[in-house]
PDB file of N, CA and C in Angstrom:
ATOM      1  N   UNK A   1     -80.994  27.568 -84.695  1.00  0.00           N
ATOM      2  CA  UNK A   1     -82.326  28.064 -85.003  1.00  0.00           C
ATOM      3  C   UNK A   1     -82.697  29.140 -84.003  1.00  0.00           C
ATOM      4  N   UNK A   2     -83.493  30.171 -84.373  1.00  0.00           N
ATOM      5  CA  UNK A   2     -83.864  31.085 -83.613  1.00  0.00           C
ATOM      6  C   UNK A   2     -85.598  31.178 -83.450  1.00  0.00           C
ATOM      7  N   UNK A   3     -85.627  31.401 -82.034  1.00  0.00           N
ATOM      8  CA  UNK A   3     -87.510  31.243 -82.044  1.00  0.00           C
ATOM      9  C   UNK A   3     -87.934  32.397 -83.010  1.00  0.00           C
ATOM     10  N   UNK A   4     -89.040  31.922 -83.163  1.00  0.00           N
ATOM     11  CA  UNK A   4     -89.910  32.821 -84.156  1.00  0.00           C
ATOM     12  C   UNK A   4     -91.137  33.181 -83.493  1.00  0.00           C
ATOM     13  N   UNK A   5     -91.460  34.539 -83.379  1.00  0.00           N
ATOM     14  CA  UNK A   5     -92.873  35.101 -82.309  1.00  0.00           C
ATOM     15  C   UNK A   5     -93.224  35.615 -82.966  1.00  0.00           C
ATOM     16  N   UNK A   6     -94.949  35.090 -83.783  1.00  0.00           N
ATOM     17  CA  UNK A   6     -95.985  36.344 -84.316  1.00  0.00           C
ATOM     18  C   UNK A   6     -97.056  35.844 -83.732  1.00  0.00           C
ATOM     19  N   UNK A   7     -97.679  37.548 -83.851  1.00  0.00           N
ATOM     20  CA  UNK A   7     -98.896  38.129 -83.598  1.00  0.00           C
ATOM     21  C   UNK A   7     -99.688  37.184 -84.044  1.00  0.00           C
ATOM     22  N   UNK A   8    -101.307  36.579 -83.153  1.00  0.00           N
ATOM     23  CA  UNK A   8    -102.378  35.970 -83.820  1.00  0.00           C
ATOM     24  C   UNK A   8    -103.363  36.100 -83.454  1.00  0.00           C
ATOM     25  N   UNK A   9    -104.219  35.543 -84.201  1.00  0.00           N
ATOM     26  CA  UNK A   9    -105.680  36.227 -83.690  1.00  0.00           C
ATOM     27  C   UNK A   9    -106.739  35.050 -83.526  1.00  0.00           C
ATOM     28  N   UNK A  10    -108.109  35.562 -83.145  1.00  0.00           N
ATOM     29  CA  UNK A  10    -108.439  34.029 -83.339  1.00  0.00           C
ATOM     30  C   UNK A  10    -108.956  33.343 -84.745  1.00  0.00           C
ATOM     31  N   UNK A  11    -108.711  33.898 -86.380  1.00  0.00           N
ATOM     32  CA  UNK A  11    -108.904  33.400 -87.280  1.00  0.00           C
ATOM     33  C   UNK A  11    -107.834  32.707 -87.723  1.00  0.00           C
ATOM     34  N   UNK A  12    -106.521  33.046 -87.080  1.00  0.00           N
ATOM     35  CA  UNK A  12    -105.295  32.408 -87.331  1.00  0.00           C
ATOM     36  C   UNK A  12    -105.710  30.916 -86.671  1.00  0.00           C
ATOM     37  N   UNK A  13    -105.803  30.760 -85.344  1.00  0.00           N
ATOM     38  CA  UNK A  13    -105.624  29.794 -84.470  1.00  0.00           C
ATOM     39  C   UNK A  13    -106.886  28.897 -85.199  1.00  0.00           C
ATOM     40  N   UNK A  14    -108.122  29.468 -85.871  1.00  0.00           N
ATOM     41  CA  UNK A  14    -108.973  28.371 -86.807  1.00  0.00           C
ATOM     42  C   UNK A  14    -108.091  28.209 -87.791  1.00  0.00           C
ATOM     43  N   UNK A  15    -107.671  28.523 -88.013  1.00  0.00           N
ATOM     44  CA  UNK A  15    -106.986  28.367 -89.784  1.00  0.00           C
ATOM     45  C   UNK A  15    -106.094  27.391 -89.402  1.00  0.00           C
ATOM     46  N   UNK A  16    -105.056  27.673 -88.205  1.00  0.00           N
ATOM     47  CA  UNK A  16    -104.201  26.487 -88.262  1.00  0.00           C
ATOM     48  C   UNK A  16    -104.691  25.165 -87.295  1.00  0.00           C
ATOM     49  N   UNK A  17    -105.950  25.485 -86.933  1.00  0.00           N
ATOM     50  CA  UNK A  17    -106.246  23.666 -86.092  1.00  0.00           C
ATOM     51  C   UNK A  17    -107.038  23.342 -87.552  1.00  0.00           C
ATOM     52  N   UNK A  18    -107.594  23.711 -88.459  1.00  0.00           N
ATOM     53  CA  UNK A  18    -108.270  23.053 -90.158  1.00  0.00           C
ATOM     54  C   UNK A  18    -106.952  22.575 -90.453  1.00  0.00           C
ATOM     55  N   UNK A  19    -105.647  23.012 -90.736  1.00  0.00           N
ATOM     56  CA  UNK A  19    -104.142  23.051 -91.285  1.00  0.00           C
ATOM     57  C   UNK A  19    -104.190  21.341 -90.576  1.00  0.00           C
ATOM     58  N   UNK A  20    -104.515  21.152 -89.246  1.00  0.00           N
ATOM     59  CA  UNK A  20    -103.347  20.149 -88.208  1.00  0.00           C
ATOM     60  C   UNK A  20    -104.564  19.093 -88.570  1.00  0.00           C
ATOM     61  N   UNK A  21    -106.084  19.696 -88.627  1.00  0.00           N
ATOM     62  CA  UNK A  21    -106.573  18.138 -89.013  1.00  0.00           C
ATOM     63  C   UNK A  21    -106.973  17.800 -89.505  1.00  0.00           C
ATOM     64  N   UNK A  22    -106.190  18.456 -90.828  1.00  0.00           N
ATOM     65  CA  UNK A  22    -106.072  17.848 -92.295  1.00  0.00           C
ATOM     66  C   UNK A  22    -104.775  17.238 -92.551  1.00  0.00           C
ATOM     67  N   UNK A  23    -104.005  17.084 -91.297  1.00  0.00           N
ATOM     68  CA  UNK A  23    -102.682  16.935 -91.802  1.00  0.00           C
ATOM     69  C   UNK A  23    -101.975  17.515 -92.722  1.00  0.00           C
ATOM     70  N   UNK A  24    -101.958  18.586 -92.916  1.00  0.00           N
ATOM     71  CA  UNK A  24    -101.112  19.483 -93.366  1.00  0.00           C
ATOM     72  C   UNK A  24    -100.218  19.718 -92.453  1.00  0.00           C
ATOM     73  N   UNK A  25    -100.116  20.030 -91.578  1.00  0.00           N
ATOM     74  CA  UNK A  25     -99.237  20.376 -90.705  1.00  0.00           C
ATOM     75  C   UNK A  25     -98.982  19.306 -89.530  1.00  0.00           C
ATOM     76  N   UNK A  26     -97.881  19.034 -89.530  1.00  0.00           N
ATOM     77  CA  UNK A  26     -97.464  18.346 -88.002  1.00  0.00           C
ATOM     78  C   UNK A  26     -96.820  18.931 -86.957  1.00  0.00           C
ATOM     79  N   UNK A  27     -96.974  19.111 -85.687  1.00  0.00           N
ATOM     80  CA  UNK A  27     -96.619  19.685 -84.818  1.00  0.00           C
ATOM     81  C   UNK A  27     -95.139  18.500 -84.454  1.00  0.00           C
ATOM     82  N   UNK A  28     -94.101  19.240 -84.132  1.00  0.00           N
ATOM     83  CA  UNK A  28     -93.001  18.292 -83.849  1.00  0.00           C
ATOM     84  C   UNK A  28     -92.689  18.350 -82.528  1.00  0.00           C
ATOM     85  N   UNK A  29     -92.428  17.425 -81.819  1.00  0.00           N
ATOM     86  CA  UNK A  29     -92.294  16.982 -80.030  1.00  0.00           C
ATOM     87  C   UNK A  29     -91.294  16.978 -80.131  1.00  0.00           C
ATOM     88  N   UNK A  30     -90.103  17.401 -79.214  1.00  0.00           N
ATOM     89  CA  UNK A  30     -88.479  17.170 -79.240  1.00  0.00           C
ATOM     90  C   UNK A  30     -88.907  15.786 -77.802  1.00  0.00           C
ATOM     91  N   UNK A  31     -89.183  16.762 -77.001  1.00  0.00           N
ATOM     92  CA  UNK A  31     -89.085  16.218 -75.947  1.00  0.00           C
ATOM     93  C   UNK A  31     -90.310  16.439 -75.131  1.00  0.00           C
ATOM     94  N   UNK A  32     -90.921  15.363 -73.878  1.00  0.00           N
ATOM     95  CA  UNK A  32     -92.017  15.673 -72.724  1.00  0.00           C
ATOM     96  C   UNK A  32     -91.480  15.675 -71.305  1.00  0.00           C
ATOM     97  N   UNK A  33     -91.875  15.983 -70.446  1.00  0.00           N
ATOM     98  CA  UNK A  33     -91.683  15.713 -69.182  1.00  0.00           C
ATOM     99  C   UNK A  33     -93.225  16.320 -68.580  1.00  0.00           C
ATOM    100  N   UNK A  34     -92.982  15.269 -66.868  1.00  0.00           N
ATOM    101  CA  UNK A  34     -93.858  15.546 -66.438  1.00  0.00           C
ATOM    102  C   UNK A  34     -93.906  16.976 -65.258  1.00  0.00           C
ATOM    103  N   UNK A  35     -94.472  17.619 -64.947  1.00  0.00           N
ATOM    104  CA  UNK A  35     -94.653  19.020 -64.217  1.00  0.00           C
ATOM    105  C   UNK A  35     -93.384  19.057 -63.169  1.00  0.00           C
ATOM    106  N   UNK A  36     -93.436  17.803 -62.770  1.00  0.00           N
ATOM    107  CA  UNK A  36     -92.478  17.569 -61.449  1.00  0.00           C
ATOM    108  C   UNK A  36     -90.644  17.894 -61.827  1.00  0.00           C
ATOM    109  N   UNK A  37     -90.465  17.724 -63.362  1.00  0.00           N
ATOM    110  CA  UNK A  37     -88.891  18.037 -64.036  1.00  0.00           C
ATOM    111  C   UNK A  37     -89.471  19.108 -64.773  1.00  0.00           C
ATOM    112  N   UNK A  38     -89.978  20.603 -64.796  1.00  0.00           N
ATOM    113  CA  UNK A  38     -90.027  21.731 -65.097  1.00  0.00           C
ATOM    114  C   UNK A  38     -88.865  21.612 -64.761  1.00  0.00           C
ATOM    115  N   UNK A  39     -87.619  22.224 -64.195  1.00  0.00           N
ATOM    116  CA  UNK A  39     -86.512  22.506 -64.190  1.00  0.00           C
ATOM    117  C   UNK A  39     -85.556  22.448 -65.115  1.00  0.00           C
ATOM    118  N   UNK A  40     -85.597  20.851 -65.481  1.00  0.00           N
ATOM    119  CA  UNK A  40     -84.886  19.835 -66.217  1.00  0.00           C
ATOM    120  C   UNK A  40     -85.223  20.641 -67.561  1.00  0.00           C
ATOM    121  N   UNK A  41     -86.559  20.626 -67.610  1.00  0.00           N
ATOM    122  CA  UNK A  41     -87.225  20.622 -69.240  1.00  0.00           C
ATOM    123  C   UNK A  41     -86.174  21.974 -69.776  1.00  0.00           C
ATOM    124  N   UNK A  42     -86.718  22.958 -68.502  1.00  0.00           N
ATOM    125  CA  UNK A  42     -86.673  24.718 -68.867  1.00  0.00           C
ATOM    126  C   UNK A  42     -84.305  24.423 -68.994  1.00  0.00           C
ATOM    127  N   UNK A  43     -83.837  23.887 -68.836  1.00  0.00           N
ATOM    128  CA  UNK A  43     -82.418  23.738 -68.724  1.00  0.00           C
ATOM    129  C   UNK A  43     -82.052  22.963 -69.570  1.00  0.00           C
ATOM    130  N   UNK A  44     -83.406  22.320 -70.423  1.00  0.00           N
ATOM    131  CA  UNK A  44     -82.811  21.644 -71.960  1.00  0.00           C
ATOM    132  C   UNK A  44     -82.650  22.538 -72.958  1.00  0.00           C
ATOM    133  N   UNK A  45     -84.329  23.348 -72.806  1.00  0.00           N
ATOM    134  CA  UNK A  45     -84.161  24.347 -73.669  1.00  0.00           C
ATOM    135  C   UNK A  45     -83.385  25.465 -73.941  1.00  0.00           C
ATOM    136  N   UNK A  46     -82.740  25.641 -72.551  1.00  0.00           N
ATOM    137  CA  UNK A  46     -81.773  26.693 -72.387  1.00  0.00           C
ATOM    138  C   UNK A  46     -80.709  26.437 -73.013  1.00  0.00           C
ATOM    139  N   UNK A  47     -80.207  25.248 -73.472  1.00  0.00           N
ATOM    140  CA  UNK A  47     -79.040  24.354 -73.576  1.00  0.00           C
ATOM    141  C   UNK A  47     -79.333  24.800 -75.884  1.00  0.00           C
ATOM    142  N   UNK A  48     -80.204  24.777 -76.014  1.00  0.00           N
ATOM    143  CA  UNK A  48     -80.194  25.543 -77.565  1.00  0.00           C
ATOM    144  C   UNK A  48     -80.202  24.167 -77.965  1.00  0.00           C
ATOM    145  N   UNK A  49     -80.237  23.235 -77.691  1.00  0.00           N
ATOM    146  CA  UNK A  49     -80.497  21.643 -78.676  1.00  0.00           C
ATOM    147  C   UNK A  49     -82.022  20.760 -78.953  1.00  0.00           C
ATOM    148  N   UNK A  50     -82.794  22.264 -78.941  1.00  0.00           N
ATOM    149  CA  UNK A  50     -84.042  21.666 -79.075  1.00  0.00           C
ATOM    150  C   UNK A  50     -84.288  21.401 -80.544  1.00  0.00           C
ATOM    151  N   UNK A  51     -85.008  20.623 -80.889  1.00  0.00           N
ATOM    152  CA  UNK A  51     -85.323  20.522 -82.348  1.00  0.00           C
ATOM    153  C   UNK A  51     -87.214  20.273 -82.687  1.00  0.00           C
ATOM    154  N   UNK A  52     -87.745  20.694 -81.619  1.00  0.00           N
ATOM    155  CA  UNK A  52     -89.221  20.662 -81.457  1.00  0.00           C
ATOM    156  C   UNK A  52     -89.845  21.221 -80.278  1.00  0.00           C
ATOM    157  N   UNK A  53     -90.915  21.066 -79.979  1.00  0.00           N
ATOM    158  CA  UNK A  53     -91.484  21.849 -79.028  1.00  0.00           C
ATOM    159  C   UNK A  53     -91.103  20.782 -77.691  1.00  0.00           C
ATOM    160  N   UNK A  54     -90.806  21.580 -76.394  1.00  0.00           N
ATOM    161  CA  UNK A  54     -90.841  20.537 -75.548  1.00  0.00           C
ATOM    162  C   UNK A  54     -91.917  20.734 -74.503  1.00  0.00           C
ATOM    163  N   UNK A  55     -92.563  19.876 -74.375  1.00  0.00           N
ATOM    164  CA  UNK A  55     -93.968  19.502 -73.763  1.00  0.00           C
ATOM    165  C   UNK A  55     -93.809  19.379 -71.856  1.00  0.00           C
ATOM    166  N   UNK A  56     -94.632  20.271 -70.973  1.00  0.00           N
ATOM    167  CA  UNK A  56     -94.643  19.822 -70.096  1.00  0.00           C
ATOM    168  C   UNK A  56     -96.412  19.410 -69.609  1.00  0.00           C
ATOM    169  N   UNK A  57     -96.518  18.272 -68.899  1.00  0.00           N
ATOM    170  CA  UNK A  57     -97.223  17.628 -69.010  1.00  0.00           C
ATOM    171  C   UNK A  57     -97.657  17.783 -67.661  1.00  0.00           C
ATOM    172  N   UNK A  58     -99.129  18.014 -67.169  1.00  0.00           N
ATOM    173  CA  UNK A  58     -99.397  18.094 -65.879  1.00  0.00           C
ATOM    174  C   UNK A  58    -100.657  17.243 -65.753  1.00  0.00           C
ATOM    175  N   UNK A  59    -100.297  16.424 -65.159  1.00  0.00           N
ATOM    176  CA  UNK A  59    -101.626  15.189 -64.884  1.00  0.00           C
ATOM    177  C   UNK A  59    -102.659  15.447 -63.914  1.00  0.00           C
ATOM    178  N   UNK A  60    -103.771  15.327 -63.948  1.00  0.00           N
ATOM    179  CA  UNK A  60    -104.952  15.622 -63.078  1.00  0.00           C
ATOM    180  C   UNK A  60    -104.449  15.415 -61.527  1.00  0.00           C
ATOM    181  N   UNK A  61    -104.606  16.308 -60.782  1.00  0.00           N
ATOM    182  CA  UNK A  61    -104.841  16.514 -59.353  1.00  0.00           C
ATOM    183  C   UNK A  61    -103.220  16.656 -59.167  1.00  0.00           C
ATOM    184  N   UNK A  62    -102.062  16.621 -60.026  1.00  0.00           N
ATOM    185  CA  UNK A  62    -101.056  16.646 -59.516  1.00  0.00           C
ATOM    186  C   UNK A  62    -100.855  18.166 -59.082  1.00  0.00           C
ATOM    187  N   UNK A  63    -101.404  19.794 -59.392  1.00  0.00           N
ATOM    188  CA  UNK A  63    -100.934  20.840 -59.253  1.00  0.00           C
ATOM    189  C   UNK A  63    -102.350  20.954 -57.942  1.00  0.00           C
ATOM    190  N   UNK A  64    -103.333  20.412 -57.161  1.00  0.00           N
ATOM    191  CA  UNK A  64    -103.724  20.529 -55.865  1.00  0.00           C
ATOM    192  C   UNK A  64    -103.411  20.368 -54.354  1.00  0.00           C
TER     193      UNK A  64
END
């Protein structure tokens, strides 16, 4: 699979949160990690076996 990058605006970004909560659309998670395996995450994706978005996750007060 190859990423896909378009242009949006902000009537797009309404159009598709009406889309997500109506369930029309599902957003797909491959994978999460927390801020601390950025490395890990960014060296999965590099690896081309993603099959969803992969999530990094930064918990309150951890980036102070």
């Amino acid at each position: 699979a190859r990423p896909f990058v378009a242009n949006t605006d902000s009537e797009d970004l309404v159009a598709l949160k009406e889309l997500i909560e109506a369930g029309l659309v599902t957003p797909v998670i491959d994978r999460t990690y927390p801020l601390s395996r950025t490395p890990e995450a960014l060296s999965y994706t590099g690896k081309g076996h993603v099959r969803g978005k992969v999530v990094i996750v930064v918990e309150e007060g951890e980036n102070s």
